[in-house]
Protein backbone atom coordinates (compact mmCIF):
# COMPACT_ATOMS: atom_id res chain seq x y z
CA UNK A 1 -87.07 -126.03 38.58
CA UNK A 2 -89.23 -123.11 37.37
CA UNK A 3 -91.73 -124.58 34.49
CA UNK A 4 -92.28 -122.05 31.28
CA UNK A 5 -95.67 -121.55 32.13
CA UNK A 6 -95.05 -120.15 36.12
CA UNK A 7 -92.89 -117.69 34.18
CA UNK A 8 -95.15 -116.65 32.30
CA UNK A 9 -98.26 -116.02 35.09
CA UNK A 10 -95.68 -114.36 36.88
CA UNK A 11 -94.71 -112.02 34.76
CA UNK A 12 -98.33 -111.22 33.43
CA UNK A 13 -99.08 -110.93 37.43
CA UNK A 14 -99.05 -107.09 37.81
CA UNK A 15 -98.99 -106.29 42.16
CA UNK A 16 -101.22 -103.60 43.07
CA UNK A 17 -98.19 -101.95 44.82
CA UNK A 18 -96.18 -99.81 43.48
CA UNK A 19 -92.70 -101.03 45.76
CA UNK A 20 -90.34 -98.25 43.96
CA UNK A 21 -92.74 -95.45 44.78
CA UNK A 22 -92.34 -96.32 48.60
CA UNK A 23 -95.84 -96.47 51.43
CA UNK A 24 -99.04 -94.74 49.83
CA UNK A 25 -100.76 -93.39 52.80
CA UNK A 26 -103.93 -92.91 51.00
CA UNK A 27 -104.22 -96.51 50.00
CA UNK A 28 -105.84 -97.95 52.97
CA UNK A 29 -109.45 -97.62 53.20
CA UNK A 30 -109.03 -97.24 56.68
CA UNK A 31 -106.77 -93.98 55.48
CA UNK A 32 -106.54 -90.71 58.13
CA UNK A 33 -107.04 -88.58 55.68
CA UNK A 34 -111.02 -90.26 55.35
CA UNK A 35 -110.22 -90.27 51.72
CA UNK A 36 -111.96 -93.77 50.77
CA UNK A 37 -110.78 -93.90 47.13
CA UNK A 38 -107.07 -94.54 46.40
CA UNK A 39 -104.86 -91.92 44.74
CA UNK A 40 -105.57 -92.34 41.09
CA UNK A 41 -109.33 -93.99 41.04
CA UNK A 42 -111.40 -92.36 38.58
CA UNK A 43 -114.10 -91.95 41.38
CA UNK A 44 -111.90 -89.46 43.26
CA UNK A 45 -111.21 -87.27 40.08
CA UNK A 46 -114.25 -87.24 39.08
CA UNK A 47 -115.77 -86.60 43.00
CA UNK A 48 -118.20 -89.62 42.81
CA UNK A 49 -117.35 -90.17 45.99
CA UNK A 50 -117.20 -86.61 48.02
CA UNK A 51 -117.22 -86.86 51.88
CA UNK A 52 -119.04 -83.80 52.21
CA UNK A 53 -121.01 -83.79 55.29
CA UNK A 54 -124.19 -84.17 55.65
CA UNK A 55 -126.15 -82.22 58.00
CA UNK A 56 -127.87 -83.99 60.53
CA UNK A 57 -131.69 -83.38 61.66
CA UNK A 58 -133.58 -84.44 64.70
CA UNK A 59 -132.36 -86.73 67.38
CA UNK A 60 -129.29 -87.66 65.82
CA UNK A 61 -128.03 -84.19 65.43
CA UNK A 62 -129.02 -83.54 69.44
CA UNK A 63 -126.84 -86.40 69.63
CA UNK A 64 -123.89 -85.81 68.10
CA UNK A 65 -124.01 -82.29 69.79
CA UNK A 66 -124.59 -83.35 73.19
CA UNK A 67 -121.82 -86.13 72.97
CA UNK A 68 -119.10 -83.12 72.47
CA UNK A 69 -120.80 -80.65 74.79
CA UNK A 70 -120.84 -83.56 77.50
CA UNK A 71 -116.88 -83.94 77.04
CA UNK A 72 -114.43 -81.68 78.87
CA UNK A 73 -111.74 -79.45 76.93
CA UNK A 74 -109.20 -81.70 78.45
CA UNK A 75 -111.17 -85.32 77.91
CA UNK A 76 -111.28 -83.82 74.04
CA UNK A 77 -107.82 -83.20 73.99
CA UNK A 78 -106.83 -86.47 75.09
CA UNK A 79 -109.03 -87.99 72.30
CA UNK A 80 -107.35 -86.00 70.39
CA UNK A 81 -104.02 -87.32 70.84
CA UNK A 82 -105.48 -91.14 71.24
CA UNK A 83 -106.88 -90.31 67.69
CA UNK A 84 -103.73 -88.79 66.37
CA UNK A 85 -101.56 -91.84 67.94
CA UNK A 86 -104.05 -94.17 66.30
CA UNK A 87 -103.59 -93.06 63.23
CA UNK A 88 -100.02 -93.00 63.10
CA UNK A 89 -99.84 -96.41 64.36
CA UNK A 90 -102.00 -97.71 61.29
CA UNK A 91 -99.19 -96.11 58.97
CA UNK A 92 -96.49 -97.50 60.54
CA UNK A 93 -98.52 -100.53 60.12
CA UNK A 94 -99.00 -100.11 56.92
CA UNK A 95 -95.29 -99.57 56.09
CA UNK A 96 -94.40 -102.83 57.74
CA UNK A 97 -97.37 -104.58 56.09
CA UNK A 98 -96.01 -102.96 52.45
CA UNK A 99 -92.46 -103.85 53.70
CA UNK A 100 -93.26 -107.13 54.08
CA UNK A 101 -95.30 -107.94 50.82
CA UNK A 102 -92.16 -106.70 49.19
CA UNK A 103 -89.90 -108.95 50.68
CA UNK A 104 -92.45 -111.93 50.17
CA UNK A 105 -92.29 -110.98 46.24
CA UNK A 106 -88.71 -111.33 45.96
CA UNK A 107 -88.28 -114.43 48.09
CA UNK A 108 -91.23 -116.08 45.75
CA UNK A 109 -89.11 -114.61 42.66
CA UNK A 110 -86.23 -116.39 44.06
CA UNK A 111 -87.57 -119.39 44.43
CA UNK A 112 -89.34 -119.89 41.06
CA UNK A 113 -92.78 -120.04 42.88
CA UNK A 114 -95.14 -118.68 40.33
CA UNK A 115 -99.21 -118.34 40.79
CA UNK A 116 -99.82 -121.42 39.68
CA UNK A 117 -98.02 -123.37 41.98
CA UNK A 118 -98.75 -121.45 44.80
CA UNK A 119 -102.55 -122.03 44.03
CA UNK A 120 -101.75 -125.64 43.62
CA UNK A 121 -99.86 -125.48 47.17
CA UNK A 122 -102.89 -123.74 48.33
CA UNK A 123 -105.03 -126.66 47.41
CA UNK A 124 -103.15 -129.26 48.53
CA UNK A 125 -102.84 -127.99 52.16
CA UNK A 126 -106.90 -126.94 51.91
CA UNK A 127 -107.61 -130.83 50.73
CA UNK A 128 -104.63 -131.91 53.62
CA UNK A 129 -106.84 -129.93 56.22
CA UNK A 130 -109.88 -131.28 55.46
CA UNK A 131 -108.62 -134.61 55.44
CA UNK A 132 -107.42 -134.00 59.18
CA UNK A 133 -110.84 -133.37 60.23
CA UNK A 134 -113.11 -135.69 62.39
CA UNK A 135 -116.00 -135.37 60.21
CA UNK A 136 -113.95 -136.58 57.36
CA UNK A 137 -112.40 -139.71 59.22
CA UNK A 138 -115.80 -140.65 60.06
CA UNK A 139 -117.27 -140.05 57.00
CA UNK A 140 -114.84 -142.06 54.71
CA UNK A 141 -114.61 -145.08 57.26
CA UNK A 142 -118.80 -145.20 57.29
CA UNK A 143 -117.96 -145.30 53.38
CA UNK A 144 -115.46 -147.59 53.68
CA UNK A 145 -117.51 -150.25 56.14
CA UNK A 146 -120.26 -149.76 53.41
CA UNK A 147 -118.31 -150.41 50.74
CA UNK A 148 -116.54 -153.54 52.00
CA UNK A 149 -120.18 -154.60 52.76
CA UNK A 150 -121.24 -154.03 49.28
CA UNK A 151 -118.26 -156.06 47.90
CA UNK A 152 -119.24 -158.72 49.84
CA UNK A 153 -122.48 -158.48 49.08
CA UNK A 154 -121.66 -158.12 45.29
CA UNK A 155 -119.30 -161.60 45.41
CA UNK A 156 -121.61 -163.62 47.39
CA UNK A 157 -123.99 -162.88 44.31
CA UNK A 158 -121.35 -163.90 41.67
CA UNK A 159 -120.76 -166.99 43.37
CA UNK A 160 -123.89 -167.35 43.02
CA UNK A 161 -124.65 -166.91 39.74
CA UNK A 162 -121.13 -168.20 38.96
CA UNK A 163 -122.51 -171.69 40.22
CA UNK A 164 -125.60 -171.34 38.64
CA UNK A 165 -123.90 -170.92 35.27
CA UNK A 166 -121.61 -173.81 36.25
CA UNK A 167 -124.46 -175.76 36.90
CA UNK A 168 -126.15 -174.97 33.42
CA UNK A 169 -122.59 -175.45 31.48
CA UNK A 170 -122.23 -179.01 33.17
CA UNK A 171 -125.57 -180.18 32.03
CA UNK A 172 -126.00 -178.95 28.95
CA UNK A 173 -122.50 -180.52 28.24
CA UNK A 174 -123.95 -183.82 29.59
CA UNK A 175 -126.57 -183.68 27.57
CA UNK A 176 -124.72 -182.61 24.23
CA UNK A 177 -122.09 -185.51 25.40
CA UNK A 178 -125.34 -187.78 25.22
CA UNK A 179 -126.27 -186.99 21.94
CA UNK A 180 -123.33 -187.26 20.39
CA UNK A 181 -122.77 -190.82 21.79
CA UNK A 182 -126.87 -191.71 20.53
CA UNK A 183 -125.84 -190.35 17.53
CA UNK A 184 -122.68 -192.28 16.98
CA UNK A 185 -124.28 -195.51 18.04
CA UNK A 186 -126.99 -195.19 15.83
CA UNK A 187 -124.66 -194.10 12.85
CA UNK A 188 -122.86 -197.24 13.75
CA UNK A 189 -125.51 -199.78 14.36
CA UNK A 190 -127.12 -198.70 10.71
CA UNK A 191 -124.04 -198.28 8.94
CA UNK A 192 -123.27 -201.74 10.37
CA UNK A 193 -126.61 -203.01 9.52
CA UNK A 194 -126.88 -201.91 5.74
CA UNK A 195 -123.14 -202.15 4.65
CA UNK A 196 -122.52 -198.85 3.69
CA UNK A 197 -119.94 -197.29 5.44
C-alpha cells in the first residue's frame, strides 16, 4: 500500500536521465569524445571548460615525445585499436547501465516504493549491518554486564536505604504510640482525679 506522501516524493523526484531520448554518449565523464561537461551544461556553451591543449615545456614535453617516437608504427596501431575497442566497450556499458536504471524505475513504480521508503529500507539494513558486527556484539554485552552490575548495585542501595527508612518509620511510630498512651493515661488519671470528665 503506497502512502500519499511516497507519491508525492516520487513524483517531485525528477531522474537525471532522459529514458525517451535513448543512451547519451556524452554523459559519462569518462566520455570518448574527452568532452567532460554533459550535453547541455552551461560550462560547455559558454567554453569554461575548453580542452585545448596545452603545450608542454621541458622534460615533460621530451617525454611525451620520446614515448611515441619509442613505439613502432605497428605497436601504435594496435593501441590504436585497444583504444578504439575500449571505448566502445564503455558505451555498450553505458547502454546496459542506462538500460538497467530504466528498468529499476519502473519495477520501483510498480511496486509503490517511493524515496522515502527506500531511504528508510536503506537505514534499516545499514543499522541491521552494523548490528551483525563483532565490535557491536562486544560492545553492547560490555554495556549490558555493566548495566546489570549497576542495577545491582543501585538495589542493594535501596534496600538499604529502604531499611533504613523502615527502621526510622518503626520508631518514630513507637515513640508517637508512646505518647499517645502517656497522654491518655494522664488525661485519665486527672480527669479521674478532679471529676471533670
Amino acid at each position: 500500500m503506497m502512502d500519499h506522501r511516497d507519491t508525492d516524493l516520487y513524483e517531485d523526484y525528477q531522474s537525471p536521465f532522459d529514458f525517451n531520448a535513448g543512451v547519451n554518449k556524452n554523459y559519462l565523464y569518462l566520455s570518448p569524445s574527452g568532452n567532460s561537461s554533459p550535453p547541455g551544461s552551461p560550462t560547455e556553451k559558454l567554453g569554461l571548460l575548453r580542452t585545448d591543449p596545452v603545450p608542454e615545456e621541458g622534460e615533460d614535453a621530451a617525454a611525451t615525445l620520446s614515448i611515441t617516437e619509442t613505439l613502432s608504427e605497428e605497436e601504435q596501431d594496435e593501441l590504436r585499436r585497444e583504444l578504439a575497442k575500449v571505448e566502445e566497450e564503455i558505451q555498450t556499458l553505458s547502454q546496459v547501465l542506462a538500460a538497467k536504471e530504466k528498468h529499476l524505475a519502473e519495477i520501483k513504480r510498480k511496486l509503490g516504493i517511493g524515496s522515502l521508503q527506500e531511504l528508510k529500507q536503506n537505514i534499516a539494513k545499514g543499522w541491521q549491518d552494523v548490528t551483525a558486527t563483532s565490535a557491536y556484539r562486544k560492545t553492547s554485552e560490555t554495556l549490558s554486564q555493566a548495566g546489570q552490575k549497576a542495577s545491582a548495585a543501585f538495589s542493594s542501595v535501596g534496600s538499604v536505604i529502604t531499611k533504613k527508612l523502615e527502621d526510622v518509620n518503626t520508631s518514630d511510630r513507637i515513640r508517637f504510640l508512646e505518647l499517645l498512651t502517656v497522654h491518655y493515661t494522664y488525661t485519665s488519671v486527672w480527669c479521674f482525679c478532679f471529676s471533670f470528665c
